[in-house]
C-alpha atoms as a PDB file:
ATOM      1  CA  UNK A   1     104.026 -47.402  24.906  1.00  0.00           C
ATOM      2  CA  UNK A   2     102.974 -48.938  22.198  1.00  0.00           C
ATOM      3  CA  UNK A   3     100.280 -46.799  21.223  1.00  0.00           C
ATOM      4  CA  UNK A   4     102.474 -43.942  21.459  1.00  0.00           C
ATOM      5  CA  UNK A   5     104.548 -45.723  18.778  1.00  0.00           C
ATOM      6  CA  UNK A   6     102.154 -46.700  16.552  1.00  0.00           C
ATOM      7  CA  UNK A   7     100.733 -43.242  16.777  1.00  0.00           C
ATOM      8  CA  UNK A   8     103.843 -41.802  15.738  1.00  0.00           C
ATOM      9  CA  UNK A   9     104.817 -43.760  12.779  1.00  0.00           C
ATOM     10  CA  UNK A  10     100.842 -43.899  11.249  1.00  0.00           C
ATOM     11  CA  UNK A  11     101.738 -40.693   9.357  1.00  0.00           C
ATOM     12  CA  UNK A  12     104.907 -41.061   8.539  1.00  0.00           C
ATOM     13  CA  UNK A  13     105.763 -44.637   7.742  1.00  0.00           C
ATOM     14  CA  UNK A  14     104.683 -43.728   4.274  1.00  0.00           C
ATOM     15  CA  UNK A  15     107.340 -40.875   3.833  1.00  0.00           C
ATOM     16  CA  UNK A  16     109.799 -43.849   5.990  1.00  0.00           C
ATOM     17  CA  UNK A  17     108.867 -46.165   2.722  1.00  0.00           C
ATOM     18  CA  UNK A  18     109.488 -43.533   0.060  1.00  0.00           C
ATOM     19  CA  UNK A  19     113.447 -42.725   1.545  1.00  0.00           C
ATOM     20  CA  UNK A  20     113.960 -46.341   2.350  1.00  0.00           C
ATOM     21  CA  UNK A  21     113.303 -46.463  -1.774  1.00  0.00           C
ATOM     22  CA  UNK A  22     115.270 -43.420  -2.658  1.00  0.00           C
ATOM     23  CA  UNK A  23     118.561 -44.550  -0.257  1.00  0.00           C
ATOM     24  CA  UNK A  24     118.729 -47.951  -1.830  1.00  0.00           C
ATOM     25  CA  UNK A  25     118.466 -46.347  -5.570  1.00  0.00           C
ATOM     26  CA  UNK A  26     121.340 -44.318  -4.550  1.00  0.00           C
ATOM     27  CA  UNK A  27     123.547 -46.369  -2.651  1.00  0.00           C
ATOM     28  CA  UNK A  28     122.535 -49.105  -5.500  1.00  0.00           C
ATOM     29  CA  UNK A  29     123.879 -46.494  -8.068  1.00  0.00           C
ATOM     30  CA  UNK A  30     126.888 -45.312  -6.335  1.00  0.00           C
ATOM     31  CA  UNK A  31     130.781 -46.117  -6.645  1.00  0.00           C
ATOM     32  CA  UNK A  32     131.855 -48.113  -3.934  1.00  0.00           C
ATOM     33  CA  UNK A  33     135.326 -48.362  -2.668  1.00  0.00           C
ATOM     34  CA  UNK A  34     136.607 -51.580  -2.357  1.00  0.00           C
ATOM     35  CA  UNK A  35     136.592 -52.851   0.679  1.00  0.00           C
ATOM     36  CA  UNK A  36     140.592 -54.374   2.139  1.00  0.00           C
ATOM     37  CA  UNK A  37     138.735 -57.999   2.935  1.00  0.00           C
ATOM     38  CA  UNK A  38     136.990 -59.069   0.173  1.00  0.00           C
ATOM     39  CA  UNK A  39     134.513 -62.249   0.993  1.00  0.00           C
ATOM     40  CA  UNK A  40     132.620 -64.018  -1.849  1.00  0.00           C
ATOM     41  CA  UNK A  41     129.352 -62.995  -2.607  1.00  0.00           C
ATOM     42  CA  UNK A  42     128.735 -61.202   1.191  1.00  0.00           C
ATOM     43  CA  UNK A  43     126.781 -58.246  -0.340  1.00  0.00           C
ATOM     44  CA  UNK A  44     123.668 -60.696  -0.823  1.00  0.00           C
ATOM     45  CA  UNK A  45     123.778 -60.369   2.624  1.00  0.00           C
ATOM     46  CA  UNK A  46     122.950 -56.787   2.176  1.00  0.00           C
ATOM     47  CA  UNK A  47     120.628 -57.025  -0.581  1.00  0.00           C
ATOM     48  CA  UNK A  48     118.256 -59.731   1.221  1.00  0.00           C
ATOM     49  CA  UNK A  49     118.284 -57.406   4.220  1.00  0.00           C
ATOM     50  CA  UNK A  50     117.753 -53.545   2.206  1.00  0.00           C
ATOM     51  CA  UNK A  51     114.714 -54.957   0.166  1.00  0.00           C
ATOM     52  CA  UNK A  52     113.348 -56.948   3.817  1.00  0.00           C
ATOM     53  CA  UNK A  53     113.494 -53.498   4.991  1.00  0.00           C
ATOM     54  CA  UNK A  54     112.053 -51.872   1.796  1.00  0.00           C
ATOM     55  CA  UNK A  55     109.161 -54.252   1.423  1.00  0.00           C
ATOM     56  CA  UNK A  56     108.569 -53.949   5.177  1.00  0.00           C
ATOM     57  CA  UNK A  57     108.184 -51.004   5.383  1.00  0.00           C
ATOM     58  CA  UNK A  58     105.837 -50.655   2.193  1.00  0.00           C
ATOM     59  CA  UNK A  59     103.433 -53.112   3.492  1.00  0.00           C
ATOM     60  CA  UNK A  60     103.302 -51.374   7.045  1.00  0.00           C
ATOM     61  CA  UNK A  61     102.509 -48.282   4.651  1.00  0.00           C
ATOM     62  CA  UNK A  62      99.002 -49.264   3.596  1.00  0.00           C
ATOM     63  CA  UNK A  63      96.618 -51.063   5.994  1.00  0.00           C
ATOM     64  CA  UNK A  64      94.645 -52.287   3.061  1.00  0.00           C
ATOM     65  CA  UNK A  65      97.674 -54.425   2.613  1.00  0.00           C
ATOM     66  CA  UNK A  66      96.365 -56.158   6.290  1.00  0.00           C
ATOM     67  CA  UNK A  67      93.514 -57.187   4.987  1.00  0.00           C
ATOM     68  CA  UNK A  68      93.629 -58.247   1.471  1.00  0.00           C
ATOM     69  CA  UNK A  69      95.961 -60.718  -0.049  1.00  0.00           C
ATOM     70  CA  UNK A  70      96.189 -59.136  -3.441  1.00  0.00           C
ATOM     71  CA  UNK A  71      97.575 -55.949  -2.112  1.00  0.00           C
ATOM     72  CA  UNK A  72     100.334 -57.467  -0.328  1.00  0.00           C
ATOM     73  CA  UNK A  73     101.243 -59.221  -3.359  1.00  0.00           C
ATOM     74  CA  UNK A  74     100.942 -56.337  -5.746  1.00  0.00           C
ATOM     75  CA  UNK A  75     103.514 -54.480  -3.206  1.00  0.00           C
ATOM     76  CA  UNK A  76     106.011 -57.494  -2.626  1.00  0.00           C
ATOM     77  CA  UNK A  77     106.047 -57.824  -6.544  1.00  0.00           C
ATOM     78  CA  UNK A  78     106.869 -54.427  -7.224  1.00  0.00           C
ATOM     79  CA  UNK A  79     109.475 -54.547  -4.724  1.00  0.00           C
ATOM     80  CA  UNK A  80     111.395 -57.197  -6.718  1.00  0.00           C
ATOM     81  CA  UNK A  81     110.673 -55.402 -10.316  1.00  0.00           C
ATOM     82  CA  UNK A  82     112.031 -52.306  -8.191  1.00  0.00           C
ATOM     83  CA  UNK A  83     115.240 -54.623  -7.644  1.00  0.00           C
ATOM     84  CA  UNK A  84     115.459 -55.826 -11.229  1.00  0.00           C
ATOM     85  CA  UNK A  85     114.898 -51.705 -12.585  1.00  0.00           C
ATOM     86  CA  UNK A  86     117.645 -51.123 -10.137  1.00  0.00           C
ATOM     87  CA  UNK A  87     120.085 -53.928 -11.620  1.00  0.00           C
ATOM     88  CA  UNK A  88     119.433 -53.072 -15.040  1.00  0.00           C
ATOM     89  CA  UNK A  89     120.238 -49.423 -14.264  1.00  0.00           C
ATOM     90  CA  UNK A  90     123.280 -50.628 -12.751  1.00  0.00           C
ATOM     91  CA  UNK A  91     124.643 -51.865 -16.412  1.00  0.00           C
ATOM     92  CA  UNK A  92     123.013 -49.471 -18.376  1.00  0.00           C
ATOM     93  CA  UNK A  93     123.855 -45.882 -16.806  1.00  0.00           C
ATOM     94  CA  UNK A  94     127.195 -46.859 -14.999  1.00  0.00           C
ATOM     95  CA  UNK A  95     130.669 -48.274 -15.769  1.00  0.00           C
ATOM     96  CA  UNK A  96     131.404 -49.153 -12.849  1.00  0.00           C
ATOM     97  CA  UNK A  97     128.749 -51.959 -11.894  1.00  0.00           C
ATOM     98  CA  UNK A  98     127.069 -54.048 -13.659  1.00  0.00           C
ATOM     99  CA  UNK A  99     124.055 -56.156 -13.083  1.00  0.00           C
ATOM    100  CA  UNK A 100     123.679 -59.698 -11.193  1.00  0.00           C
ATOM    101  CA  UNK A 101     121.144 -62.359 -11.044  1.00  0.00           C
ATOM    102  CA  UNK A 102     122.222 -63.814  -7.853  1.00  0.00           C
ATOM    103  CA  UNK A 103     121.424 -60.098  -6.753  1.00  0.00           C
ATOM    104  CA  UNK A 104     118.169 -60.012  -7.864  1.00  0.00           C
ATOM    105  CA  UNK A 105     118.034 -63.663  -5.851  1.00  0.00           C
ATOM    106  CA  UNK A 106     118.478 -62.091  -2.946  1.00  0.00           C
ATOM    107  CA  UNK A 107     116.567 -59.026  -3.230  1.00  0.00           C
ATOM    108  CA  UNK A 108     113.622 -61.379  -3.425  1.00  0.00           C
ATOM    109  CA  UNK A 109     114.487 -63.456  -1.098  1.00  0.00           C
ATOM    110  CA  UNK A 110     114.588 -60.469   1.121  1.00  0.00           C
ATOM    111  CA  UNK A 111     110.912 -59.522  -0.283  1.00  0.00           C
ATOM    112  CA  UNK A 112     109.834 -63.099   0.585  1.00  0.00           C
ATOM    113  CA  UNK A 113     111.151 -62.929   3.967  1.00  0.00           C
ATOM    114  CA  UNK A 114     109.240 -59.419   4.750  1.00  0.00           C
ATOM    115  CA  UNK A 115     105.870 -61.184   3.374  1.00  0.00           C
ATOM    116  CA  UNK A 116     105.852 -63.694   5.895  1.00  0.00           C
ATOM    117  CA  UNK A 117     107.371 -61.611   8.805  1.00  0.00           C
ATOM    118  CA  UNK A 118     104.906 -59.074   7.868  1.00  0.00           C
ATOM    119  CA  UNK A 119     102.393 -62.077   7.849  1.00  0.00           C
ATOM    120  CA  UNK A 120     103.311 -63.172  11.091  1.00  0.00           C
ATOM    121  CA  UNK A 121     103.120 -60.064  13.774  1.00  0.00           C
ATOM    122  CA  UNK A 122      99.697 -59.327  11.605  1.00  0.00           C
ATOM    123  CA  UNK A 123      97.776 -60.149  14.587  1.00  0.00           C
ATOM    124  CA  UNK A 124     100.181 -57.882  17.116  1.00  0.00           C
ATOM    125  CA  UNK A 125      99.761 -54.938  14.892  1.00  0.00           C
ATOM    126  CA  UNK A 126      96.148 -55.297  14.865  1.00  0.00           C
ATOM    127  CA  UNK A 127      96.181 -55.610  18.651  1.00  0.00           C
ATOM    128  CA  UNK A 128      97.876 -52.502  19.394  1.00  0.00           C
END
């Protein structure tokens, strides 16, 4: 079964990474209606878990990324500039959100979390 799987994603996981990237600059972009309960700073929440996902799924995207330290790095750091674009964009081409560091916290916090998940199950990727 697991074979089947990986056989699956191998050729698309790359076009999974590109609309993973393309959903969060939208939804990032977006007016949001205010929610009726309104807790303190729970969208972190969100933003650790989107850019997991994101960087996840870019460093499933190229094996190199297995093998070779640099790679990984070169991908996890563009997934936090990606965050930072996106924040800046927030304050510079809409009125109705505006940037945050504690957002950019957690998007890399999120990136730092996929790096050593993504470090971790190395060895049950490669056994599949």
């Amino acid at each position: 079964m697991r074979k089947l799987i990986k056989t699956l994603l191998k050729d698309k996981i790359l076009f999974i990474a590109f609309s993973i990237t393309v959903i969060i600059c939208y939804l990032s972009l977006r007016k949001i209606e205010s929610f009726p309960i309104n807790l303190s700073n729970s969208d972190k929440i969100y933003h650790a878990i989107a850019y997991f996902i994101l960087a996840l799924t870019w460093l499933l995207s190229f094996p190199v990324s297995k093998e070779k330290n640099k790679v990984k790095y070169i991908i996890a750091f563009g997934c936090v500039f990606y965050g930072i674009i996106i924040e800046v964009l927030q304050t510079t081409h809409t009125t109705y959100r505006t940037a945050s560091f504690l957002d950019v916290v957690a998007n890399t916090a999120g990136v730092f979390m996929a790096l050593i998940v993504f470090k971790s199950i190395y060895k049950k990727i490669n056994a599949i």
